[in-house]
C-alpha atoms as a PDB file:
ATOM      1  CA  UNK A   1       5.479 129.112 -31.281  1.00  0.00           C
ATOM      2  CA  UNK A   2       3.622 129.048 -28.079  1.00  0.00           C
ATOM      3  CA  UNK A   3      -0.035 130.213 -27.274  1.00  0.00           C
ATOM      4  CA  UNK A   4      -0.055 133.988 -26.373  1.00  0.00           C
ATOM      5  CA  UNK A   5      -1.931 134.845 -23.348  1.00  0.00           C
ATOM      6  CA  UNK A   6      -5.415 136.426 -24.007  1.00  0.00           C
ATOM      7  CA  UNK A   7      -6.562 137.245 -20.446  1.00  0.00           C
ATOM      8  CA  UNK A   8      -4.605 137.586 -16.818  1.00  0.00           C
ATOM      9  CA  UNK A   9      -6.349 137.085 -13.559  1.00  0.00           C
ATOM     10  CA  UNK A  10      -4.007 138.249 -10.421  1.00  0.00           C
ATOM     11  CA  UNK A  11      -4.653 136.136  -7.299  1.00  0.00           C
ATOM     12  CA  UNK A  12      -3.828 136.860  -3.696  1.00  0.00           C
ATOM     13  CA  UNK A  13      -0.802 134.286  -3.353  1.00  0.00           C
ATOM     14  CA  UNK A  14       1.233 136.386  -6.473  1.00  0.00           C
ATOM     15  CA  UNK A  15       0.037 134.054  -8.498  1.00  0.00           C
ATOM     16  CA  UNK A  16      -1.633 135.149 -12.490  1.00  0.00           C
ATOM     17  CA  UNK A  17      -4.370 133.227 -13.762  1.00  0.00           C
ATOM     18  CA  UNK A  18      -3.705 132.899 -17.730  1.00  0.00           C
ATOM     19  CA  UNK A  19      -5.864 132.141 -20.571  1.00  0.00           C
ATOM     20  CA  UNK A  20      -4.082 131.380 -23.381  1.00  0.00           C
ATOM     21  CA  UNK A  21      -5.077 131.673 -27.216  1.00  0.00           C
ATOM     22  CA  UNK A  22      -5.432 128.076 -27.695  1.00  0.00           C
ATOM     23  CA  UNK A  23      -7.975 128.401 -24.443  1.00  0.00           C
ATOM     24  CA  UNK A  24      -6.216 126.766 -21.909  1.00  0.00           C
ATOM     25  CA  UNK A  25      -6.088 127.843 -18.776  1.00  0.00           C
ATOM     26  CA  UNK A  26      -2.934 127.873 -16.113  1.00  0.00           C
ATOM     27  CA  UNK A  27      -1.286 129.309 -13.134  1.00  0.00           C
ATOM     28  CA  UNK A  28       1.918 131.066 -13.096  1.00  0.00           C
ATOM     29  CA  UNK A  29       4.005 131.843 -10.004  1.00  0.00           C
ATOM     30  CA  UNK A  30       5.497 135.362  -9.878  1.00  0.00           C
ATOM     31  CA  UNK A  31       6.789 134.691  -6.799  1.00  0.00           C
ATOM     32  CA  UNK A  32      10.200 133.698  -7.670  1.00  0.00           C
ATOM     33  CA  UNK A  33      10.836 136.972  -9.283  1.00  0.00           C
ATOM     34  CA  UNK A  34       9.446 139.969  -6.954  1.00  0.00           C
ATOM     35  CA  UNK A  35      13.074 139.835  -5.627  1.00  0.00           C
ATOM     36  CA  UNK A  36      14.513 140.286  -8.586  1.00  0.00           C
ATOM     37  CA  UNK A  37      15.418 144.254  -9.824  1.00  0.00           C
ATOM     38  CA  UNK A  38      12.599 146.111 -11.524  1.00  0.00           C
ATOM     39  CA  UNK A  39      10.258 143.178 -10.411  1.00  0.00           C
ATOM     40  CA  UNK A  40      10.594 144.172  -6.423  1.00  0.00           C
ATOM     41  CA  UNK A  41       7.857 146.594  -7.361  1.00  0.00           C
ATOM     42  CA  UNK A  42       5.255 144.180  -8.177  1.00  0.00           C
ATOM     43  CA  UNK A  43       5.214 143.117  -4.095  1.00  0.00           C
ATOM     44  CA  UNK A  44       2.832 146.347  -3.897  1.00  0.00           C
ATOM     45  CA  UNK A  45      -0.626 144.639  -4.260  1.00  0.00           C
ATOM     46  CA  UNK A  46      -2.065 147.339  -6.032  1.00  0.00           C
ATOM     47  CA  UNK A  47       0.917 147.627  -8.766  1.00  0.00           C
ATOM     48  CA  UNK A  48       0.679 143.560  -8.809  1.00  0.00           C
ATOM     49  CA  UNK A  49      -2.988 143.530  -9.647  1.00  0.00           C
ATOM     50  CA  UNK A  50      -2.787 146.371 -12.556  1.00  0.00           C
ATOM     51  CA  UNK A  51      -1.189 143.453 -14.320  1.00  0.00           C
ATOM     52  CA  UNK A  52      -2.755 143.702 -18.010  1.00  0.00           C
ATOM     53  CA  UNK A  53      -2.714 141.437 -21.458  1.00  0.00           C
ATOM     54  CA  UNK A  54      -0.184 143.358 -23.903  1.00  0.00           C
ATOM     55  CA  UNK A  55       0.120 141.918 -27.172  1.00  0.00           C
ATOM     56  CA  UNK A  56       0.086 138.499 -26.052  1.00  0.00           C
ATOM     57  CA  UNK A  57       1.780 138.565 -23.156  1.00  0.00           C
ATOM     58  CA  UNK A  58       1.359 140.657 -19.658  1.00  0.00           C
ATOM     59  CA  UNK A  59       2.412 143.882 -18.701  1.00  0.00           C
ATOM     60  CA  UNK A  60       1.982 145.671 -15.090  1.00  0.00           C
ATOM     61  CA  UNK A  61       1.748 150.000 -14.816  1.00  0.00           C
ATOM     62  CA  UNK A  62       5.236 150.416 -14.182  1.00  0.00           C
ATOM     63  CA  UNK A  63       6.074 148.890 -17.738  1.00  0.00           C
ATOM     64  CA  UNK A  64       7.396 144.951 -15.778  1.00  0.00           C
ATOM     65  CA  UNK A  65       6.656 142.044 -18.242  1.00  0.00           C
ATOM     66  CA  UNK A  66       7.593 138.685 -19.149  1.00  0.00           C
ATOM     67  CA  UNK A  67       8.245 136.420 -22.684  1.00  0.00           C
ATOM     68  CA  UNK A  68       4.949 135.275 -23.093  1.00  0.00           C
ATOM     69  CA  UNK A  69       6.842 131.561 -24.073  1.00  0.00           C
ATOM     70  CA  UNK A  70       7.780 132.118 -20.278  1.00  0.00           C
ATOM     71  CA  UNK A  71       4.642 132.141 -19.039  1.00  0.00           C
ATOM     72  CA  UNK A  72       3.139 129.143 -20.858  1.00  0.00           C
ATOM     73  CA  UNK A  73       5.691 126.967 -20.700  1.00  0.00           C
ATOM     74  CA  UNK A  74       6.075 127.733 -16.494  1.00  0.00           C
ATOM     75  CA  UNK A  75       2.610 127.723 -15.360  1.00  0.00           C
ATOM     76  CA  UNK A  76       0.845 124.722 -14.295  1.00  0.00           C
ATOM     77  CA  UNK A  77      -2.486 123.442 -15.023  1.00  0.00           C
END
């Protein structure tokens, strides 16, 4: 089993800033998905940066998350 993310950072560029359980820190590009059905939301800054950690993984206001394995093993360092 992967690390589960403890803290989420948005950034400008629709990028999250993770912190995983095992502490390490990487990036992970939502970009690829914000054209992608319930995920087109997430383009709205404001939705993007309610962007929360949910029982080790992410979760924005309008419900939108993702497999927390997603997340680690996609981001970069």
């Amino acid at each position: 089993m992967n690390p589960r993310i403890k803290k989420v950072k948005p950034n400008p560029d629709y990028t999250l800033t993770l912190t995983f359980t095992n502490d390490e820190v990487k990036v992970f590009d939502v970009k690829p998905y914000l054209g992608k059905g319930i995920f087109r939301e997430l383009k709205d800054t404001g939705l993007f940066n309610s962007v929360r950690p949910f029982l080790g993984s992410i979760q924005w206001k309008n419900g939108q998350d993702l497999c927390p394995d997603t997340l680690y093993m996609e981001s970069i360092k």
